[in-house]
C-alpha atoms as a PDB file:
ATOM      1  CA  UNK A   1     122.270 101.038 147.355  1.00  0.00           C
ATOM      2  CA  UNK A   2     124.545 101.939 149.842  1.00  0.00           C
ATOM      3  CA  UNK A   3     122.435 105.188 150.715  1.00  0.00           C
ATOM      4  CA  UNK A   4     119.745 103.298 151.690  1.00  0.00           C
ATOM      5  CA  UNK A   5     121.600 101.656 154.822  1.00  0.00           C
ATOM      6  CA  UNK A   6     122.044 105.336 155.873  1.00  0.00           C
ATOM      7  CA  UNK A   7     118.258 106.218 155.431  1.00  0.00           C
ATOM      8  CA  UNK A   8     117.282 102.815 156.563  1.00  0.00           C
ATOM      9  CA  UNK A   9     119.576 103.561 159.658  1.00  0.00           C
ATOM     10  CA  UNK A  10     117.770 106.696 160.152  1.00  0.00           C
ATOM     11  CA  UNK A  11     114.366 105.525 160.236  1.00  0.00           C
ATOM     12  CA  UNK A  12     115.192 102.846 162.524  1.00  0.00           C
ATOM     13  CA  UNK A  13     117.085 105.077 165.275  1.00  0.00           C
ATOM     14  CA  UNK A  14     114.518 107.088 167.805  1.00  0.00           C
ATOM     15  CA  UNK A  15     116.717 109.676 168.329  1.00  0.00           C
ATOM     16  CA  UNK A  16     116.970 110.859 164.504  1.00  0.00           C
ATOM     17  CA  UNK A  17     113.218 110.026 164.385  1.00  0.00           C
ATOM     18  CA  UNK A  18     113.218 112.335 167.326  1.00  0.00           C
ATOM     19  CA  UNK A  19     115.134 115.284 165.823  1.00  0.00           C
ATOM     20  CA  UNK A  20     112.999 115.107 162.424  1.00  0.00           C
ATOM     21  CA  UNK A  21     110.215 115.568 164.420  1.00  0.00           C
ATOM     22  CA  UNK A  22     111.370 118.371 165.894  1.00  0.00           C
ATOM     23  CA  UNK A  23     111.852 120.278 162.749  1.00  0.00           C
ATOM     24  CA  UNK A  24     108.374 119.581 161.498  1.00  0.00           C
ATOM     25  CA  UNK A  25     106.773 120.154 164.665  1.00  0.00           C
ATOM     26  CA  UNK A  26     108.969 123.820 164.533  1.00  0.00           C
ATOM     27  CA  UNK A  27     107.631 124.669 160.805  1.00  0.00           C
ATOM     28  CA  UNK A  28     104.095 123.063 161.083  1.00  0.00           C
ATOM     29  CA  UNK A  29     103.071 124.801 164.523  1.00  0.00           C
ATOM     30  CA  UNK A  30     104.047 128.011 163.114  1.00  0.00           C
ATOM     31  CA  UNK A  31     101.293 128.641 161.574  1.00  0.00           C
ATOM     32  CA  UNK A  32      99.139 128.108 163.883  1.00  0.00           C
ATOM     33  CA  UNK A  33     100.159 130.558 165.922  1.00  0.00           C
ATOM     34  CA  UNK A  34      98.324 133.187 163.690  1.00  0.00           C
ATOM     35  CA  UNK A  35      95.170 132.005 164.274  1.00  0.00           C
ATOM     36  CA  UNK A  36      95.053 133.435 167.779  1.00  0.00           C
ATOM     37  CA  UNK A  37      95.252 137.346 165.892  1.00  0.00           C
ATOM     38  CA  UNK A  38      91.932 136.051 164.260  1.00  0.00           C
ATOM     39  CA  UNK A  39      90.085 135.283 167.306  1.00  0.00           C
ATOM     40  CA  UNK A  40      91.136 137.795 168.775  1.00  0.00           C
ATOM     41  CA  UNK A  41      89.609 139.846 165.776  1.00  0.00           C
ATOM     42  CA  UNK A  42      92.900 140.924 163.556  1.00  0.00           C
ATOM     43  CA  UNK A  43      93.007 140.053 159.680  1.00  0.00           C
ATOM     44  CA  UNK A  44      93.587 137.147 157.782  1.00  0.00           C
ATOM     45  CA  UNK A  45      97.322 137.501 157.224  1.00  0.00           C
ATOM     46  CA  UNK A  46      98.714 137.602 153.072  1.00  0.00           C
ATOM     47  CA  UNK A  47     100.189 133.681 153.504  1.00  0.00           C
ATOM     48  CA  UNK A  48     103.305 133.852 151.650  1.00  0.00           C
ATOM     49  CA  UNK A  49     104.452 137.113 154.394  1.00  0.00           C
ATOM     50  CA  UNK A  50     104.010 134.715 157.536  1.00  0.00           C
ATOM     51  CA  UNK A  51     105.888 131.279 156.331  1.00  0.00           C
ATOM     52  CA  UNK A  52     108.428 129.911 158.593  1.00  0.00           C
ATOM     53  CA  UNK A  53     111.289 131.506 157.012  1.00  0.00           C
ATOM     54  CA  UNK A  54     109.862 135.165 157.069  1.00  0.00           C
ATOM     55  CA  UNK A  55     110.585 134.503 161.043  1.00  0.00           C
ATOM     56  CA  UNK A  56     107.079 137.333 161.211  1.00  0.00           C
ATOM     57  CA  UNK A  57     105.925 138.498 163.983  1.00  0.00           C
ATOM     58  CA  UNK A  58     105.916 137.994 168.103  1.00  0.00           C
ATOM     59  CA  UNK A  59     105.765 134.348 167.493  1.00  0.00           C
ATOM     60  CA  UNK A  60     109.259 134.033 165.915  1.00  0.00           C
ATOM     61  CA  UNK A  61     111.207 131.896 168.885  1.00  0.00           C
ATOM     62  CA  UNK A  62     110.623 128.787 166.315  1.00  0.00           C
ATOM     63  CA  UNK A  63     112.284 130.658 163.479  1.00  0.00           C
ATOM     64  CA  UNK A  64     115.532 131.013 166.083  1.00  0.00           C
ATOM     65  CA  UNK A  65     115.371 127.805 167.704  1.00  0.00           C
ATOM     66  CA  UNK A  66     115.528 125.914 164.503  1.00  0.00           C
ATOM     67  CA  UNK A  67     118.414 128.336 162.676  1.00  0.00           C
ATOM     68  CA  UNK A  68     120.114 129.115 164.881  1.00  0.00           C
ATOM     69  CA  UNK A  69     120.714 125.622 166.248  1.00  0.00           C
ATOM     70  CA  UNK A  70     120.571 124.279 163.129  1.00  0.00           C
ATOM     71  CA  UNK A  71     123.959 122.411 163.328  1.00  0.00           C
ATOM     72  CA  UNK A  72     123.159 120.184 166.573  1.00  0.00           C
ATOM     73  CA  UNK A  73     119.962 118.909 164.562  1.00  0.00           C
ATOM     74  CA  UNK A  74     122.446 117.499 161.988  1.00  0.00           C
ATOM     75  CA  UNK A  75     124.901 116.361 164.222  1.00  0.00           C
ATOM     76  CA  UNK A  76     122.435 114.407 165.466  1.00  0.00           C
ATOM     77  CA  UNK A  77     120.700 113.249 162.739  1.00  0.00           C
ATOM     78  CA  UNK A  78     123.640 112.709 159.936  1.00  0.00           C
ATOM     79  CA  UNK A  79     126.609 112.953 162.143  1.00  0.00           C
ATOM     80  CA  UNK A  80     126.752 111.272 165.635  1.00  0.00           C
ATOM     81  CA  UNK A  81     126.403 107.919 163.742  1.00  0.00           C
ATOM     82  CA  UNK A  82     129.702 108.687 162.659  1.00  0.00           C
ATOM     83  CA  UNK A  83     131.246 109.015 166.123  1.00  0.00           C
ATOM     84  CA  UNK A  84     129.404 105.997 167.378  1.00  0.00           C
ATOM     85  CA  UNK A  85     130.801 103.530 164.535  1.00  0.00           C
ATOM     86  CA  UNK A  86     134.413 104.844 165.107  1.00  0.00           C
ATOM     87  CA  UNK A  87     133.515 103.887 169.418  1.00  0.00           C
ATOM     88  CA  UNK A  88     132.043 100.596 168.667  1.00  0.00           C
ATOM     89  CA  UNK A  89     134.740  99.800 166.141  1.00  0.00           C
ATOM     90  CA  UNK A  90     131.755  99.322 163.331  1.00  0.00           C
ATOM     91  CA  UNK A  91     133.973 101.937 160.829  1.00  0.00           C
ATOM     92  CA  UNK A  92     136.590  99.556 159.966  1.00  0.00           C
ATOM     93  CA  UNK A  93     133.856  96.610 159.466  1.00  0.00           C
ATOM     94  CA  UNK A  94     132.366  98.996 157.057  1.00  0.00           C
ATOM     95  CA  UNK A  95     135.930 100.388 155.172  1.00  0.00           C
ATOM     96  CA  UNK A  96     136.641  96.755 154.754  1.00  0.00           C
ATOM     97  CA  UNK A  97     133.093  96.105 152.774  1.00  0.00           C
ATOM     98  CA  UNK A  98     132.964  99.354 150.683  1.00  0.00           C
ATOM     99  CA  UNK A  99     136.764 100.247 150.881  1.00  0.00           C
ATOM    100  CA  UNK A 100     137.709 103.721 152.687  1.00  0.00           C
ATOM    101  CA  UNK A 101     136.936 105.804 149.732  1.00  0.00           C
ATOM    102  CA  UNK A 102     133.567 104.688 149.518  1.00  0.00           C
ATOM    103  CA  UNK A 103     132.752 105.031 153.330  1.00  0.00           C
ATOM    104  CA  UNK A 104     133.624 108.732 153.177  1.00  0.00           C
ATOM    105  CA  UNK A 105     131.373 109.821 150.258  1.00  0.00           C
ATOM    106  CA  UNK A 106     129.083 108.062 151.037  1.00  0.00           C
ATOM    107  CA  UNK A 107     128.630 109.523 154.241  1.00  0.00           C
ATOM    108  CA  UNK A 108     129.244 113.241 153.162  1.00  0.00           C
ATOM    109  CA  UNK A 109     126.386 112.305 150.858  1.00  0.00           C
ATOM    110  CA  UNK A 110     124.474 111.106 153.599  1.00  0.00           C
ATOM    111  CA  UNK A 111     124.863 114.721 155.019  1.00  0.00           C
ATOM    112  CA  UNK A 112     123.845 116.508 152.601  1.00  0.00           C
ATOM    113  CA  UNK A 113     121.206 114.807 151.360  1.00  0.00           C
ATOM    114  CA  UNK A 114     119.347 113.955 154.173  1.00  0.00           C
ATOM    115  CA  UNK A 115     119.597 117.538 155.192  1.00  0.00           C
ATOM    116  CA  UNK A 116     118.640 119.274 152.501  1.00  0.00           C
ATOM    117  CA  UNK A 117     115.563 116.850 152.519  1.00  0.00           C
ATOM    118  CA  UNK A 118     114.744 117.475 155.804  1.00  0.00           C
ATOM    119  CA  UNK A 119     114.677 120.960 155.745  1.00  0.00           C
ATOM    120  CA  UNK A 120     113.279 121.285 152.606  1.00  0.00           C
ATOM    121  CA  UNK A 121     110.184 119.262 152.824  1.00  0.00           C
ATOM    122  CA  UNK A 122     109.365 119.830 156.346  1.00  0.00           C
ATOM    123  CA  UNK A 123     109.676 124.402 155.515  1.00  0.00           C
ATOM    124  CA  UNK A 124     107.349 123.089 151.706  1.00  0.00           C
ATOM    125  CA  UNK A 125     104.443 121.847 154.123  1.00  0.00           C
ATOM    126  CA  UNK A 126     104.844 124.437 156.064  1.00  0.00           C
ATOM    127  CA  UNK A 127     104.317 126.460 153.092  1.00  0.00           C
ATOM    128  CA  UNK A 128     101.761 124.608 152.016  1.00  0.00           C
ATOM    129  CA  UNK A 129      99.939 124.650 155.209  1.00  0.00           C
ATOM    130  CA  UNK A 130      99.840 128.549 155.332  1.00  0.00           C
ATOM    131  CA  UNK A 131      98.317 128.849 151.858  1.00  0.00           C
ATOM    132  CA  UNK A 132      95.630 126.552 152.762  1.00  0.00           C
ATOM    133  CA  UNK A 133      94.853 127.627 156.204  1.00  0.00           C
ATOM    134  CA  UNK A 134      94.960 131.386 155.433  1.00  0.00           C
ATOM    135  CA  UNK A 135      93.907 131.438 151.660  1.00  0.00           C
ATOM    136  CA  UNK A 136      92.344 134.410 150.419  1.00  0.00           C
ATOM    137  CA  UNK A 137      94.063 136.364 153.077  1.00  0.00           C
ATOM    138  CA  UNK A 138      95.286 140.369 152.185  1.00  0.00           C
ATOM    139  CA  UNK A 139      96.746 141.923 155.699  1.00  0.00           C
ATOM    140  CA  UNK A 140     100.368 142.897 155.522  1.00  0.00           C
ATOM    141  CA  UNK A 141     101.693 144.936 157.728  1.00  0.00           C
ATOM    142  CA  UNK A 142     103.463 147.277 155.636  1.00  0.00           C
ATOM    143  CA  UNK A 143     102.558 150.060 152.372  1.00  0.00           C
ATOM    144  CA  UNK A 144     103.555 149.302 149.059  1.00  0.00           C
ATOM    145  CA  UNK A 145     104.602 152.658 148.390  1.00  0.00           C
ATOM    146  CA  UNK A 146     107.011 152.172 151.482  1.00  0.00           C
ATOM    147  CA  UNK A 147     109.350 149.189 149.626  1.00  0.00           C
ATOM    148  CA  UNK A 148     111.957 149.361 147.514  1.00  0.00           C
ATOM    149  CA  UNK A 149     112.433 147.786 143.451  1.00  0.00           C
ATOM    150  CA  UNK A 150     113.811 144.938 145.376  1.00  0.00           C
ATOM    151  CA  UNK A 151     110.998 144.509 148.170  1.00  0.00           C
ATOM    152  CA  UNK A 152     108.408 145.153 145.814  1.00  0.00           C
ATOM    153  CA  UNK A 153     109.673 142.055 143.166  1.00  0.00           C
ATOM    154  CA  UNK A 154     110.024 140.135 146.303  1.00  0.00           C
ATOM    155  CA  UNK A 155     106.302 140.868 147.090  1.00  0.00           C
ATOM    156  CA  UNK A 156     104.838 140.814 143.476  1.00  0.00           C
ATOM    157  CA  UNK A 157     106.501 137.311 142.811  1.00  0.00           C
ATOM    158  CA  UNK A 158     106.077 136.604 146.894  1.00  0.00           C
ATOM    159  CA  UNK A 159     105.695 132.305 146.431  1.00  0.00           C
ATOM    160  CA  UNK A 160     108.544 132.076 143.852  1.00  0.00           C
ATOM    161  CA  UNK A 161     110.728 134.174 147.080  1.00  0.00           C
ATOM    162  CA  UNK A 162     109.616 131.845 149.546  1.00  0.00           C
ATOM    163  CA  UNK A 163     110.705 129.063 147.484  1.00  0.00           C
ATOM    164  CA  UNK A 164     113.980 130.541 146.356  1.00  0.00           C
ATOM    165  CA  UNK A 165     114.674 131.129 149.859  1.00  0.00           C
ATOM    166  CA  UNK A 166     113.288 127.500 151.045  1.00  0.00           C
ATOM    167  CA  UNK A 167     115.694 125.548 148.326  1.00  0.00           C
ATOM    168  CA  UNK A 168     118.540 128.276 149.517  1.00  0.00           C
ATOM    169  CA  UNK A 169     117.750 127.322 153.365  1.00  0.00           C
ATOM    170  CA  UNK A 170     117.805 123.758 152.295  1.00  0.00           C
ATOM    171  CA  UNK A 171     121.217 123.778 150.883  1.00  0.00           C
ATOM    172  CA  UNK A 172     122.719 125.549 153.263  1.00  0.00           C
ATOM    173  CA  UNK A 173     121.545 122.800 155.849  1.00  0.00           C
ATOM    174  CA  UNK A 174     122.648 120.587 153.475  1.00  0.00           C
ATOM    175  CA  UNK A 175     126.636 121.952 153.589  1.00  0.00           C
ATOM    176  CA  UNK A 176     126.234 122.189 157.498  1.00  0.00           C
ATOM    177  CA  UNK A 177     125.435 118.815 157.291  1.00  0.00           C
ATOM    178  CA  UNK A 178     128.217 117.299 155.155  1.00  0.00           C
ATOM    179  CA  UNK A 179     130.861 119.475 157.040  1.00  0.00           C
ATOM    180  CA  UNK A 180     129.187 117.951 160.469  1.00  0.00           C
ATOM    181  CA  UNK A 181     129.908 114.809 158.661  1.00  0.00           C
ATOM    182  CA  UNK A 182     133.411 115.076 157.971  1.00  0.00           C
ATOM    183  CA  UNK A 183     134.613 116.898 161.307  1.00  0.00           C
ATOM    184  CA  UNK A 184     132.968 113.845 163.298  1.00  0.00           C
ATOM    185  CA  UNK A 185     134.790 111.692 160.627  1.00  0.00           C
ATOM    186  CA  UNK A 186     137.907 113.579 161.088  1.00  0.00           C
ATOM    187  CA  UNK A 187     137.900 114.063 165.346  1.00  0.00           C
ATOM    188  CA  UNK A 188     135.622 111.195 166.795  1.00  0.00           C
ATOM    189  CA  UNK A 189     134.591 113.009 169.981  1.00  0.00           C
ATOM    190  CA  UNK A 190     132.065 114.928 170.718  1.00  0.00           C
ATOM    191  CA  UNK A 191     133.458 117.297 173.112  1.00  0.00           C
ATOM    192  CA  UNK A 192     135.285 119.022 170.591  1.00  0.00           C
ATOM    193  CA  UNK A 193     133.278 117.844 167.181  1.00  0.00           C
ATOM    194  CA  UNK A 194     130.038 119.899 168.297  1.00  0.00           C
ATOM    195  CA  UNK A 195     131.598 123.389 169.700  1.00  0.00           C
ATOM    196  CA  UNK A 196     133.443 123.018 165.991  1.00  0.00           C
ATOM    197  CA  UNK A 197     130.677 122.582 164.014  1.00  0.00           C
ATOM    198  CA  UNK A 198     128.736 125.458 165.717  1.00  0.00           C
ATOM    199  CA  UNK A 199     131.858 127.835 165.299  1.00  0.00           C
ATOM    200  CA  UNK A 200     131.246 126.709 161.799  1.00  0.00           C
ATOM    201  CA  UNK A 201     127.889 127.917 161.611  1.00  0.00           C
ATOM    202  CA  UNK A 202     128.543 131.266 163.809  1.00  0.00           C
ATOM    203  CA  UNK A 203     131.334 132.295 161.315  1.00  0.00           C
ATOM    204  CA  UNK A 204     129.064 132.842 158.587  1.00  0.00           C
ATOM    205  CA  UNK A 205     125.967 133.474 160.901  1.00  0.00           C
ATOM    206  CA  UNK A 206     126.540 136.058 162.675  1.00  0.00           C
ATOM    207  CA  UNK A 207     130.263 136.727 163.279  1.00  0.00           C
ATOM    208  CA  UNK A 208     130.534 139.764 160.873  1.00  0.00           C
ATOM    209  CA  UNK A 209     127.987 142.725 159.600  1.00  0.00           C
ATOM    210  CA  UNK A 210     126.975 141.115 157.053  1.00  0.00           C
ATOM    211  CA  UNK A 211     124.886 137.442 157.630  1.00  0.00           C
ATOM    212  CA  UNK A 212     123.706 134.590 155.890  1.00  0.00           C
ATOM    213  CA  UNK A 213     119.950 134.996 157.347  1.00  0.00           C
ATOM    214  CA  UNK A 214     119.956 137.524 154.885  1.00  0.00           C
ATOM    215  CA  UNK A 215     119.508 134.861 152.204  1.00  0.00           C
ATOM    216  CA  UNK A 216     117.737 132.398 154.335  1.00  0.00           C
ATOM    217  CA  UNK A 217     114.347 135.263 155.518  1.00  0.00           C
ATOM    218  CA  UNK A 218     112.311 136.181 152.246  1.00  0.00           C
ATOM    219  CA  UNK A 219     110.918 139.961 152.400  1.00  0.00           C
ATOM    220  CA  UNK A 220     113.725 141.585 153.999  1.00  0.00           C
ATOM    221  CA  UNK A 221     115.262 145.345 153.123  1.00  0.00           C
ATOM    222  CA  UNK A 222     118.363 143.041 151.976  1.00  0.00           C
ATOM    223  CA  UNK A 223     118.887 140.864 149.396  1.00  0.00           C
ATOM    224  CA  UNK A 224     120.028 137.640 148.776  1.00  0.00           C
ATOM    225  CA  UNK A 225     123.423 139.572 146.949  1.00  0.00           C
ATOM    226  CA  UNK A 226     124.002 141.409 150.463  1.00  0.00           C
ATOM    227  CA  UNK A 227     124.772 137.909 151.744  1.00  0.00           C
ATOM    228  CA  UNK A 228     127.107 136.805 149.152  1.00  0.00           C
ATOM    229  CA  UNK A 229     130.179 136.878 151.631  1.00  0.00           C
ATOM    230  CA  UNK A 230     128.604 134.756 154.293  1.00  0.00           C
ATOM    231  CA  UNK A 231     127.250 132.177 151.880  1.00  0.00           C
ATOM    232  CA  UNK A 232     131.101 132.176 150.668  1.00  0.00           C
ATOM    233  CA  UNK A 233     132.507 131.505 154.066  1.00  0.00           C
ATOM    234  CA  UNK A 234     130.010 128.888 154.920  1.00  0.00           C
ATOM    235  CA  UNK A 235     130.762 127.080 152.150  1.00  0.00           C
ATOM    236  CA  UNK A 236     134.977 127.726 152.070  1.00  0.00           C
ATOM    237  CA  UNK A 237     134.429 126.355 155.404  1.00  0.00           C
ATOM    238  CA  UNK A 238     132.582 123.445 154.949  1.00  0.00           C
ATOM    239  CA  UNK A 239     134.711 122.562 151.993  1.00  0.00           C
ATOM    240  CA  UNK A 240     137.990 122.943 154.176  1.00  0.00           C
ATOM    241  CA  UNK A 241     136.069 120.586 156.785  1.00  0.00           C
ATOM    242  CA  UNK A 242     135.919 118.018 153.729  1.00  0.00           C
ATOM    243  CA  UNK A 243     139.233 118.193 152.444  1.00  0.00           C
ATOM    244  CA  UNK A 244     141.127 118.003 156.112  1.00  0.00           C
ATOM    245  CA  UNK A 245     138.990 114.519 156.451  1.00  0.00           C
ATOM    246  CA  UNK A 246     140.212 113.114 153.393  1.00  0.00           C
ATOM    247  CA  UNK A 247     143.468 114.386 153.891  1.00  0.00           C
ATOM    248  CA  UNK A 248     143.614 112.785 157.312  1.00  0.00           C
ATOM    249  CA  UNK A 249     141.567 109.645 156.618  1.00  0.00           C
ATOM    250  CA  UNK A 250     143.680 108.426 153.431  1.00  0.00           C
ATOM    251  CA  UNK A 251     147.060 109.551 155.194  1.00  0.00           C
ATOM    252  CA  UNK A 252     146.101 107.320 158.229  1.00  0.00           C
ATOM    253  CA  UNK A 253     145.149 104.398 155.489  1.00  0.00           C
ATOM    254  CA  UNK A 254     148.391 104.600 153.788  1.00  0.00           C
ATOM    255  CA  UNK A 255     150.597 104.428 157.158  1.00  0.00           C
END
């Protein structure tokens, strides 16, 4: 299966090993971090209001170092391949085996999926490891009779939230990644392929009032709705990305 040189690929290059590490070092160490409150005599924190995603408390620089750089973790790991096999001239060896229009979906679904299942599994165990490490814990830091209808479905039904919001994370790294994809595809260097696919990312980030973190942090004031336009332009983007390769890539075949 022609996916399977891509993972294969990726589990034999350091550097991607490097940047999946990362990520699950991010998510994992996370929640460890409440365990100094405890010893220092605070409450067992509720588990499902200090996941990675909720972003809670003073220990949050994780949260922001993974999301908001979340697009030079996929250039790296689904992406720079791309500009490395155009350099070394290992592209066309490749067109000529699958054929061009085989090459390019392939690799978008290279982006996406190994993305999505990055980011996926690596914020489930992080899940995971909250409910085991702090099971049976009740401290929130907040009244009941302070939230709104939405908060308080959010906080009845709190693990289905954080697992909306994980599979919603999840594809949005997914899109980052298969735009990533086809703007190394398209471009070839990195001096202008990376500053793109960040602008990408701010657009719908954090370029207007509203933002897409409101769909990607569980037990906010906002929800998921409030983010609808973001969500829009990160896709219309992405999708623009995609169609400007193929538009470029099967021009340049035909001439």
């Amino acid at each position: 299966m022609k996916l399977m040189y891509y993972i294969k690929r990726t589990l034999n290059n350091k550097l991607k090993l490097s940047v999946v590490g990362l990520i699950f070092l991010y998510v994992i160490t996370y929640a460890f971090t409440f365990l100094k409150d405890i010893q220092l005599g605070g409450s067992v924190n509720e588990p499902d209001l200090i996941s990675f995603l909720t972003g809670n408390s003073f220990y949050s620089n994780a949260f922001h170092l993974l999301i908001w750089y979340m697009p030079l973790y996929l250039l790296l790991l689904v992406a720079d391949d791309c500009i490395e096999d155009y350099r070394l001239g290992y592209k066309q060896i490749l067109i000529s085996k699958w054929g061009k229009h085989s090459y390019l979906r392939i690799n978008l679904i290279k982006g996406f999926v190994l993305s999505f299942a990055v980011f996926f599994i690596a914020l489930m165990v992080n899940l995971a490891i909250t409910h085991i490490m702090f099971v049976g814990g009740t401290y929130k830091s907040f009244a009941l009779e302070d939230l709104n209808s939405m908060e308080l479905w959010a906080y009845k039904n709190a693990l289905l939230t954080n697992v909306i919001h994980i599979v919603l994370t999840s594809i949005f790294a997914g899109i980052v990644g298969t735009g990533a994809v086809a703007v190394s595809i398209s471009v070839h260097n990195r001096l202008l392929v990376y500053p793109i696919v960040f602008i990408m990312w701010y657009i719908p980030f954090g370029l207007f009032e509203n933002t897409i973190i409101y769909a990607i942090q569980p037990f906010t004031e906002y929800s998921i709705l409030h983010a609808s336009t973001p969500i829009i332009q990160l896709i219309v983007i992405n999708l623009s990305a995609v169609i400007f390769m193929y538009i470029k890539e099967l021009k340049y075949e035909k001439v």
